[in-house]
Protein backbone atom coordinates (compact mmCIF):
# COMPACT_ATOMS: atom_id res chain seq x y z
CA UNK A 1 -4.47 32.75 222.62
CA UNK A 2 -4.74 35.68 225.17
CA UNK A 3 -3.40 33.80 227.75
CA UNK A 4 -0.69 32.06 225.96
CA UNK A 5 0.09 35.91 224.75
CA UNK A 6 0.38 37.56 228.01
CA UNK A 7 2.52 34.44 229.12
CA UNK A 8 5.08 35.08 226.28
CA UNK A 9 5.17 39.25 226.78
CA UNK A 10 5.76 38.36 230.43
CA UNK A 11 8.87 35.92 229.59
CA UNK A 12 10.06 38.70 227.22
CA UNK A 13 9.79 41.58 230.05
CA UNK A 14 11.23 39.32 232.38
CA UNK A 15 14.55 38.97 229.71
CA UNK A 16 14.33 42.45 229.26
CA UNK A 17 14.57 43.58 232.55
CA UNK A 18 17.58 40.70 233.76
CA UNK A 19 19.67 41.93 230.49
CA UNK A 20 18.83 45.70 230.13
CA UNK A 21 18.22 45.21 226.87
CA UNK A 22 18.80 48.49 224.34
CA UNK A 23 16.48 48.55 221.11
CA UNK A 24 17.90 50.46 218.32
CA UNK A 25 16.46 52.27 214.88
CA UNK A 26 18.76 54.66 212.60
CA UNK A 27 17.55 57.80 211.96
CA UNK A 28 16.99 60.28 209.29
CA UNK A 29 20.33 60.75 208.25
CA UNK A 30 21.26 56.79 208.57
CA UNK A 31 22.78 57.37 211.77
CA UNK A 32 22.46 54.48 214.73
CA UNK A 33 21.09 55.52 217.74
CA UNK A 34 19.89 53.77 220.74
CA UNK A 35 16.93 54.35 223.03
CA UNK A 36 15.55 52.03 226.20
CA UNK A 37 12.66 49.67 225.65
CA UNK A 38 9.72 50.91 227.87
CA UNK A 39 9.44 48.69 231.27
CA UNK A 40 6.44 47.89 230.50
CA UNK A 41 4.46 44.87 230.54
CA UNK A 42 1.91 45.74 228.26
CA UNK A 43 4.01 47.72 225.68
CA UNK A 44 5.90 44.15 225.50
CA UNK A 45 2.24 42.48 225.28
CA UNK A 46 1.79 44.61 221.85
CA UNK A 47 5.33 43.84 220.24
CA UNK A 48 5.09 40.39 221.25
CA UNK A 49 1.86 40.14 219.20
CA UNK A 50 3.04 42.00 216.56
CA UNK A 51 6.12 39.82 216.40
CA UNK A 52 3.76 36.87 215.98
CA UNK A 53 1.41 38.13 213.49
CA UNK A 54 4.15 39.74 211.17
CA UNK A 55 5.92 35.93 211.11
CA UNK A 56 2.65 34.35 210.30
CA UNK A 57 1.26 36.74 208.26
CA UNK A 58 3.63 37.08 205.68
CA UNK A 59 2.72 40.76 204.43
CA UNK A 60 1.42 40.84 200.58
CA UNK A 61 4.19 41.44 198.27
CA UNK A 62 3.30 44.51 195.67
CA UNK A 63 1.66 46.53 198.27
CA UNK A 64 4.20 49.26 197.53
CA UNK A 65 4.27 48.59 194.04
CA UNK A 66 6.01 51.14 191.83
CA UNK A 67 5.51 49.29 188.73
CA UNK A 68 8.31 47.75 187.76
CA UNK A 69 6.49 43.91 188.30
CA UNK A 70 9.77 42.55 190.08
CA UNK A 71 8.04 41.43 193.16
CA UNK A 72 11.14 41.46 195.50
CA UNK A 73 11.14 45.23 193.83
CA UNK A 74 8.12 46.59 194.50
CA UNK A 75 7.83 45.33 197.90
CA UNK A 76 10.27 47.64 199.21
CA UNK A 77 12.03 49.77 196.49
CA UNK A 78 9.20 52.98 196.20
CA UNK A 79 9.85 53.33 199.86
CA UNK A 80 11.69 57.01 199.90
CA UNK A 81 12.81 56.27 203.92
CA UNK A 82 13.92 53.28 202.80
CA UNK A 83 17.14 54.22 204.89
CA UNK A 84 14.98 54.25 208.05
CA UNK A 85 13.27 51.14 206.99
CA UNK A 86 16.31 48.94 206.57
CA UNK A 87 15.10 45.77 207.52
CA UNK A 88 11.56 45.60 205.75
CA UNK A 89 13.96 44.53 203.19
CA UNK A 90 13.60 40.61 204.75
CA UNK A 91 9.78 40.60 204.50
CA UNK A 92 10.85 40.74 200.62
CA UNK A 93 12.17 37.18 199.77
CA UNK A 94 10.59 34.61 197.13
CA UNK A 95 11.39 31.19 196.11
CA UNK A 96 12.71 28.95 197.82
CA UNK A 97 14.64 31.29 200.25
CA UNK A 98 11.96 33.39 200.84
CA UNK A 99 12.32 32.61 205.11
CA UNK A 100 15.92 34.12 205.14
CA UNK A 101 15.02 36.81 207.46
CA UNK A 102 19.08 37.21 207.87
CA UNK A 103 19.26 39.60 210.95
CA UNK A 104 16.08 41.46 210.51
CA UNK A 105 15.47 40.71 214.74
CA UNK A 106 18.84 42.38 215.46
CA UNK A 107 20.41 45.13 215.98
CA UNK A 108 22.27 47.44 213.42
CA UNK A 109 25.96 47.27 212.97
CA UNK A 110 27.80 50.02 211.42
CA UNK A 111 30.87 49.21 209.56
CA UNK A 112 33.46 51.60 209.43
CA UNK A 113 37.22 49.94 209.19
CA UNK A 114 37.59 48.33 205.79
CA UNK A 115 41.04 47.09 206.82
CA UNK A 116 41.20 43.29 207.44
CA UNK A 117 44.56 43.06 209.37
CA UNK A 118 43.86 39.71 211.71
CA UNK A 119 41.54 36.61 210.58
CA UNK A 120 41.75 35.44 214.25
CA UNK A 121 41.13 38.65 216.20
CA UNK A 122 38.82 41.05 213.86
CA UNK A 123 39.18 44.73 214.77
CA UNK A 124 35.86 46.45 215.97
CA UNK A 125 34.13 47.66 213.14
CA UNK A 126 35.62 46.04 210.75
CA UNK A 127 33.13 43.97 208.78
CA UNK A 128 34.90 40.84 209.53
CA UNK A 129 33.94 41.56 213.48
CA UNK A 130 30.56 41.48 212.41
CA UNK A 131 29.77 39.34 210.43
CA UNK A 132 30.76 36.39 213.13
CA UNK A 133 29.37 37.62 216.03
CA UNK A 134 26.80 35.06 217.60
CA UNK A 135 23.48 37.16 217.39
CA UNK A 136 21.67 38.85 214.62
CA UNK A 137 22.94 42.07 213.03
CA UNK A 138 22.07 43.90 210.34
CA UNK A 139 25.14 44.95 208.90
CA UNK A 140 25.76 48.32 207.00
CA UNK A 141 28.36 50.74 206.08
CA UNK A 142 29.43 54.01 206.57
CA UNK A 143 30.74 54.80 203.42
CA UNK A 144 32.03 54.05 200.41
CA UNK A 145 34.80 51.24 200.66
CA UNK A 146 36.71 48.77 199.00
CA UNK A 147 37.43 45.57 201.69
CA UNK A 148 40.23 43.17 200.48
CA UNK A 149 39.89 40.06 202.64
CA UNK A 150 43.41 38.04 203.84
CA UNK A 151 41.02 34.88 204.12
CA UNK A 152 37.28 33.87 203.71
CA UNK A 153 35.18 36.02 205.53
CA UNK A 154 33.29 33.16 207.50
CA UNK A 155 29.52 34.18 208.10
CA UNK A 156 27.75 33.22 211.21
CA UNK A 157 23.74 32.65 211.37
CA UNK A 158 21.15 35.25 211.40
CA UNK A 159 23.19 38.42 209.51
CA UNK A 160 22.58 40.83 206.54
CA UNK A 161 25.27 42.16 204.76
CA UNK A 162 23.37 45.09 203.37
CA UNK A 163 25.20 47.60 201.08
CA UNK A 164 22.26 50.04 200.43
CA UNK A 165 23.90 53.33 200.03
CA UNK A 166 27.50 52.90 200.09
CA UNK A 167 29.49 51.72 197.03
CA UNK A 168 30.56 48.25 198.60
CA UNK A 169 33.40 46.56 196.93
CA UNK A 170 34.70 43.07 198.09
CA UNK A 171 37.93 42.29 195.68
CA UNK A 172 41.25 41.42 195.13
CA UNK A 173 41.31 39.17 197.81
CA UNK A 174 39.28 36.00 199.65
CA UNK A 175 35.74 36.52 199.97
CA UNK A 176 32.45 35.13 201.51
CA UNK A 177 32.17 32.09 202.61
CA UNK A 178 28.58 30.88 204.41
CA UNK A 179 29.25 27.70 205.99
CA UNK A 180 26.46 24.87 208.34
CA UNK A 181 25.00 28.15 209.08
CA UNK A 182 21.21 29.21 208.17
CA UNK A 183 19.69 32.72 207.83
CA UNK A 184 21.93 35.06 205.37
CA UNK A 185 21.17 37.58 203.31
CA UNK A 186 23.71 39.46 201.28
CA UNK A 187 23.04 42.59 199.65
CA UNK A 188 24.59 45.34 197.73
CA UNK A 189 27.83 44.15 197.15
CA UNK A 190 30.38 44.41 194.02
CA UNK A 191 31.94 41.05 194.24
CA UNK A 192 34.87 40.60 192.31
CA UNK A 193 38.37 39.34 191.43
CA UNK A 194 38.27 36.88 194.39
CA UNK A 195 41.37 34.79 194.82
CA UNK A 196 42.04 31.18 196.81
CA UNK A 197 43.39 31.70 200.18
CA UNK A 198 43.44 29.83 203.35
CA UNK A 199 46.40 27.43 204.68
CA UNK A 200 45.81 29.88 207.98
CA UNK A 201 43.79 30.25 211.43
CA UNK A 202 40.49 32.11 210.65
CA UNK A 203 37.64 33.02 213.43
CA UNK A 204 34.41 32.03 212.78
CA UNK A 205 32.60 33.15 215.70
CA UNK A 206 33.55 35.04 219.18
CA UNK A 207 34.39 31.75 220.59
CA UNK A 208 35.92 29.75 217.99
CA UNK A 209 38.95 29.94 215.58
CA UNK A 210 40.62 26.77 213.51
CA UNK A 211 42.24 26.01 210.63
CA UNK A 212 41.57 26.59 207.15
CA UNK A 213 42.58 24.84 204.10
CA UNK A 214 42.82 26.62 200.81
CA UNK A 215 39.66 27.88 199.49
CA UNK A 216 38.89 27.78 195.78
CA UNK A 217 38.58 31.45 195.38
CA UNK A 218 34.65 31.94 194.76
CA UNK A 219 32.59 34.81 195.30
CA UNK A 220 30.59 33.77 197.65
CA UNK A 221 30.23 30.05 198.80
CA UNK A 222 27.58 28.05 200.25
CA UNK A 223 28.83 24.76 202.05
CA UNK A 224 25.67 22.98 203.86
CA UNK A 225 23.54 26.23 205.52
CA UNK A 226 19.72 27.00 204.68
CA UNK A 227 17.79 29.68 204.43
CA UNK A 228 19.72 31.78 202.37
CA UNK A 229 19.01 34.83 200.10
CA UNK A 230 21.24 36.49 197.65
CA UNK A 231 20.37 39.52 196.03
CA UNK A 232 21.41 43.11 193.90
CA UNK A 233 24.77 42.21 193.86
CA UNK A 234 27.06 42.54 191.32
CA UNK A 235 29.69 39.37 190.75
CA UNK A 236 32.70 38.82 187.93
CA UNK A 237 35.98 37.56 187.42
CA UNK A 238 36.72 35.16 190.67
CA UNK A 239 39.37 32.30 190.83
CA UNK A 240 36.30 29.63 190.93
CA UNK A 241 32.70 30.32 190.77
CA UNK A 242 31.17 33.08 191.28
CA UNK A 243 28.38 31.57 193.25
CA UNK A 244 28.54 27.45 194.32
CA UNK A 245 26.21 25.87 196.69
CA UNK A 246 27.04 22.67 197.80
CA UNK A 247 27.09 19.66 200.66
CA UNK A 248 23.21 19.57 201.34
CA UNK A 249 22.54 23.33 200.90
CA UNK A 250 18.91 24.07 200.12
CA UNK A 251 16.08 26.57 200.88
CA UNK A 252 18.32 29.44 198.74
CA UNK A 253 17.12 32.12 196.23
CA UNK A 254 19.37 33.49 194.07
CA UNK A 255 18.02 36.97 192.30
CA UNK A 256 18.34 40.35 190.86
CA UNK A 257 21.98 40.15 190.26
CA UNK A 258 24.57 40.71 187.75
CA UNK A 259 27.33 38.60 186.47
CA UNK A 260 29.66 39.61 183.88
CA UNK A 261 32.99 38.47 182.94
CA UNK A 262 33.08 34.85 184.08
CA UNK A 263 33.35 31.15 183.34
CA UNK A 264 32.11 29.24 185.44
CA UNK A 265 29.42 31.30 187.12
CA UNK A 266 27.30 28.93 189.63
CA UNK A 267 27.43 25.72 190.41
CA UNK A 268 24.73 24.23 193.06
CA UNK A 269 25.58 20.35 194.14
CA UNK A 270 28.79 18.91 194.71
CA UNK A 271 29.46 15.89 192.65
CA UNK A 272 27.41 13.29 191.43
CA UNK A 273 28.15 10.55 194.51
CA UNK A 274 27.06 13.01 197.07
CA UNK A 275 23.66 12.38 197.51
CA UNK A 276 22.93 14.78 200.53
CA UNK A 277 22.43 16.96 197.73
CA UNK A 278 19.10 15.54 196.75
CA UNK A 279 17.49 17.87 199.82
CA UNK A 280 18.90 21.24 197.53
CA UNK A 281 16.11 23.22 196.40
CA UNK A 282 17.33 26.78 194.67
CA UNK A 283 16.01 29.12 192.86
CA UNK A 284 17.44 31.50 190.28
CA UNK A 285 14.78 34.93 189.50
CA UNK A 286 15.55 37.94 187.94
CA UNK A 287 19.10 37.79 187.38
CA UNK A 288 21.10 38.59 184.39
CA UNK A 289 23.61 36.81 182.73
CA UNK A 290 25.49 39.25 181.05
CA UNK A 291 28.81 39.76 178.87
CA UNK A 292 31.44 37.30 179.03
CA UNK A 293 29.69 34.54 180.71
CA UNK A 294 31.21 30.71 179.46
CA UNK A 295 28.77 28.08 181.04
CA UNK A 296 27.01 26.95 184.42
CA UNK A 297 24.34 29.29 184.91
CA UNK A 298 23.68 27.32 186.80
CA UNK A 299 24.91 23.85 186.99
CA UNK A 300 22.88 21.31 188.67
CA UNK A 301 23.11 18.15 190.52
CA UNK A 302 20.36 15.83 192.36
CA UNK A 303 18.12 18.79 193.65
CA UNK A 304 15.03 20.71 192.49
CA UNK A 305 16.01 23.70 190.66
CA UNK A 306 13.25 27.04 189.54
CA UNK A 307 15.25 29.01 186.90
CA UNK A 308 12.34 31.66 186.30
CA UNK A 309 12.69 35.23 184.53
CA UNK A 310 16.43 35.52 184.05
CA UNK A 311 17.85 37.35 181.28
CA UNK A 312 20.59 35.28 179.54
CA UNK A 313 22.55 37.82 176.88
CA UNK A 314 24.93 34.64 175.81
CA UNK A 315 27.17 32.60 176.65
CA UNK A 316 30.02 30.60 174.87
CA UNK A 317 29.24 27.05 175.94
CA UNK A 318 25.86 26.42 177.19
CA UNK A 319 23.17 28.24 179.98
CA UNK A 320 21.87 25.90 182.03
CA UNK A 321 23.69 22.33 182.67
CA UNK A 322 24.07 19.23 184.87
CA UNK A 323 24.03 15.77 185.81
CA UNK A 324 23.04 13.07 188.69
CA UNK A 325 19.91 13.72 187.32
CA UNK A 326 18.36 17.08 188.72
CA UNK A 327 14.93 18.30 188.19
CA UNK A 328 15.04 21.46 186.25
CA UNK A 329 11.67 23.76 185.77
CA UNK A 330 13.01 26.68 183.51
CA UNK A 331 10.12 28.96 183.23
CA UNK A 332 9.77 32.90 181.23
CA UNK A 333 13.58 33.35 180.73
CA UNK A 334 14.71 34.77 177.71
CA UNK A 335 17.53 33.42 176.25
CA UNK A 336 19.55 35.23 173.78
CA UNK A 337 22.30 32.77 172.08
CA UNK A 338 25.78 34.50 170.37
CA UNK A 339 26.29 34.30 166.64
CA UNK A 340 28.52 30.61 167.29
CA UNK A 341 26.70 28.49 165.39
CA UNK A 342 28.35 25.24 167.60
CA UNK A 343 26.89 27.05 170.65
CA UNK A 344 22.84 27.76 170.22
CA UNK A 345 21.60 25.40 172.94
CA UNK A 346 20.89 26.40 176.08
CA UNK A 347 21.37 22.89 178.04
CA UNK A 348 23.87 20.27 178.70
CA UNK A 349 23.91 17.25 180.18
CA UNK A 350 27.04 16.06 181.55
CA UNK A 351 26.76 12.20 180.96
CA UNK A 352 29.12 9.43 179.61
CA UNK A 353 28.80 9.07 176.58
CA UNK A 354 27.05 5.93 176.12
CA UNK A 355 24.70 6.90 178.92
CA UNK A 356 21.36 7.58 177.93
CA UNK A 357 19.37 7.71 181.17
CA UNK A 358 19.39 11.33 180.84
CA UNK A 359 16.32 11.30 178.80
CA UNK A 360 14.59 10.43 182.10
CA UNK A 361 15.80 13.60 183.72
CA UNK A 362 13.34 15.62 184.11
CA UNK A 363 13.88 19.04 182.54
CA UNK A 364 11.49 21.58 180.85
CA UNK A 365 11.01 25.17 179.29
CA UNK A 366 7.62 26.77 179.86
CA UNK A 367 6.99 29.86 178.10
CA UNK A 368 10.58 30.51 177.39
CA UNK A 369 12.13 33.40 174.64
CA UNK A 370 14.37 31.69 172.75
CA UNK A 371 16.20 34.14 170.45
CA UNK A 372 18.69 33.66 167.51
CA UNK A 373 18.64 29.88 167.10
CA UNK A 374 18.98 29.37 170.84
CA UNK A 375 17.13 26.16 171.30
CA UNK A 376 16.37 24.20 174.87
CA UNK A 377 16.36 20.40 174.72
CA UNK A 378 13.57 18.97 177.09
CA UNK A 379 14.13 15.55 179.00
CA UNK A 380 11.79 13.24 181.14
CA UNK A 381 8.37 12.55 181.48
CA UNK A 382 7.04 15.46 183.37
CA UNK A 383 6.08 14.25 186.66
CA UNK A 384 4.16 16.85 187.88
CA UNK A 385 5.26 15.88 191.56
CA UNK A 386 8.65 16.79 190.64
CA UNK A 387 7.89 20.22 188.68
CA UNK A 388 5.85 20.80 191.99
CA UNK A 389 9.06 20.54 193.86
CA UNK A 390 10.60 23.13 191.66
CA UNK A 391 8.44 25.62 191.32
CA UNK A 392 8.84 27.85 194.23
CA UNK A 393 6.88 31.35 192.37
CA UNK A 394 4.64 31.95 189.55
CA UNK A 395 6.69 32.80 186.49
CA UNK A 396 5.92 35.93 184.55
CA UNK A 397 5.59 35.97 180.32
CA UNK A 398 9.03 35.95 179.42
CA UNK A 399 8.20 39.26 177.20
CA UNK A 400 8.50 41.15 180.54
CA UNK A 401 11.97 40.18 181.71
CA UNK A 402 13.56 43.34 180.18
CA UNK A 403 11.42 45.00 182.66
CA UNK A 404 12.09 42.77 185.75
CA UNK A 405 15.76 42.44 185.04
CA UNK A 406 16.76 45.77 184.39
CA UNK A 407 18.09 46.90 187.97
CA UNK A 408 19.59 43.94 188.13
CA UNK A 409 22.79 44.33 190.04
CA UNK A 410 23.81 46.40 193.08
CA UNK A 411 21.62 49.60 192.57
CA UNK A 412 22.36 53.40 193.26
CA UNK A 413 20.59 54.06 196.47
CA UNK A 414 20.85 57.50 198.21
CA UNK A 415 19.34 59.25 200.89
CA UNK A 416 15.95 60.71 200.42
CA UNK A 417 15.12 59.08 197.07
CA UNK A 418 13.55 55.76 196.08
CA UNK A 419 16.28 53.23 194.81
């Protein structure tokens, strides 16, 4: 191991020294700031290994625990220098996106130009410039800003969009699309009133630009990547969904956030021919469905699905839904139906109607609250291999999910003070 180590710090030197690589950290106030690594072999040796035991040692979640129980929470929330501690926020995933380290090995970007002027040629700063550069960033803002896109703002692997801080709004216009890319994590953002654009030349990376066709207008949209986490944002009123994963996505969590004002709010798989879908597995923690929600949260096709400690207020047609015969494991959500009698239950299958072979899907409720008539029909024989596949945490009693959804949502983060 000692010899394999010293091999690897003396490949890393050697990069370091042909690239003059720059390391950077923010400081007290937030502000970037950029300081040489040391030339020196054996300072390399020590990050090297630390590098190698912090990816394979995945530290305990809780050990900062401020009580709340949310385990994404306490992991990093209690942290007062949170601001200086940015990235500790990727050693924080769970379920089945819990490897989205996003660009936790890069370096900070500051965005400071909400304009978005040219889809083809991004202005520096802007967050459109960062978001498709080819290397990991961790992306952050300077202040408060509302950013109207002209067209989908195309990710690129290995970024955070991390709002901490600043009161992030992305409205009124296209927004985020993450696309046969893998590594994302957005955070922070109020995502709202997106709209369909496209029909135009958008960049997707420093090197490439094509053609876009017209985009359906969701929030933000997940077409084939991995390794994706979503989480403390805020999402209503888009043209589409608010959040659809589709075309083979999988490895994606889906927690602490809000949605409001919506109707259909998240739809993960396609359409019932495409079977690439069957490699999806999402889950869905900690979120709350709040006011105004109609149906799909979510709706599911082919994949394995963990639907664990949400808070569903209502909804006007049904909670959780789907066809092509998913596995859904709903576990400690509480589910709160509206006074419409015609609306109490909390599942739909979407079936012909002389089709029957849903009662071989298999979906369950463990240990849910079911509150004012709201009911959950089961399906399937219970194959424990396929609940396996779908569990992806231990669920919490659903008495606590008052408790672990009650941040939900972009929080109110400042300088100095725990969020």
């Amino acid at each position: 191991m000692a010899v394999s180590l010293r091999i690897i710090a003396l490949c890393a030197f050697l990069t370091a020294m042909m690239f003059a690589v720059r390391s950077e950290r923010l400081d007290e106030s937030g502000e970037l700031k950029h300081e040489h690594a040391e030339d020196d072999p054996e300072a390399i040796a020590a990050m090297v290994e630390s590098n190698i035991r912090n990816s394979t040692e995945r530290r305990k979640l809780g050990f900062l625990s401020c009580g709340t129980g949310n385990p994404i929470d306490d992991c990093w929330r209690c942290d007062r220098n949170w601001i200086r501690n940015r990235k500790r926020l990727a050693d924080c995933a769970i379920g089945f996106g819990r490897n989205a380290v996003g660009g936790r090995d890069g370096r900070y970007y500051v965005v400071t130009d909400p304009s978005d002027d040219d889809a083809v040629n991004p202005r520096p700063g802007t967050l459109r410039h960062a978001v498709i550069q080819d290397r990991p960033l961790w992306i952050v803002f300077k202040r408060d800003m509302v950013i109207t896109l002209k067209q989908e703002l195309i990710m690129n692997s290995f970024k955070t969009i991390d709002g901490r801080g600043a009161n992030v709004h992305i409205a009124n216009g296209a927004c985020i699309t993450i696309q046969y890319v893998t590594n994302v994590i957005v955070h922070g953002l109020h995502i709202h009133d997106c709209k369909p654009t496209g029909n135009a030349m958008v960049r997707s990376s420093p090197s490439h630009y094509g053609w876009r066709t017209m985009a359906d207008g969701d929030g933000i949209s997940i077409f084939g990547a991995s390794h994706v986490w979503i989480d403390h944002n805020s999402l209503s009123g888009c043209s589409d969904g608010l959040i659809d994963a589709i075309m083979g996505s999988t490895a994606i969590t889906i927690s602490n956030n809000y949605f409001t004002q919506h109707n259909e709010v998240m739809l993960l798989g396609h359409s019932d021919s495409n079977t690439r879908d069957k490699v999806m597995q999402v889950t869905v923690a900690y979120n709350h469905f709040g006011e105004g929600l109609t149906q799909r949260m979510p709706r599911c096709r082919h994949g394995y699905f963990h639907v664990v400690n949400n808070d569903y207020t209502s909804w006007e047609m049904y909670a959780i839904g789907g066809s092509a015969n998913p596995t859904i494991n709903s576990q400690g959500n509480r589910f709160l139906a509206s006074n419409n009698q015609f609306t109490k239950e909390v599942t739909k299958r979407i079936v012909n109607s002389d089709d029957n072979q849903w009662k071989e899907w298999n979906w369950r409720s463990e240990g849910d609250l079911l509150l004012n008539g709201a009911y959950f029909t089961p399906s399937g024989g219970g194959a424990s291999a396929s609940y396996a596949r779908a569990s992806s945490l231990a669920a919490k009693p659903s008495s606590l999910v008052s408790t672990l959804t009650s941040d939900a949502g972009v929080l109110n983060c400042r300088k100095g003070v725990q969020c």
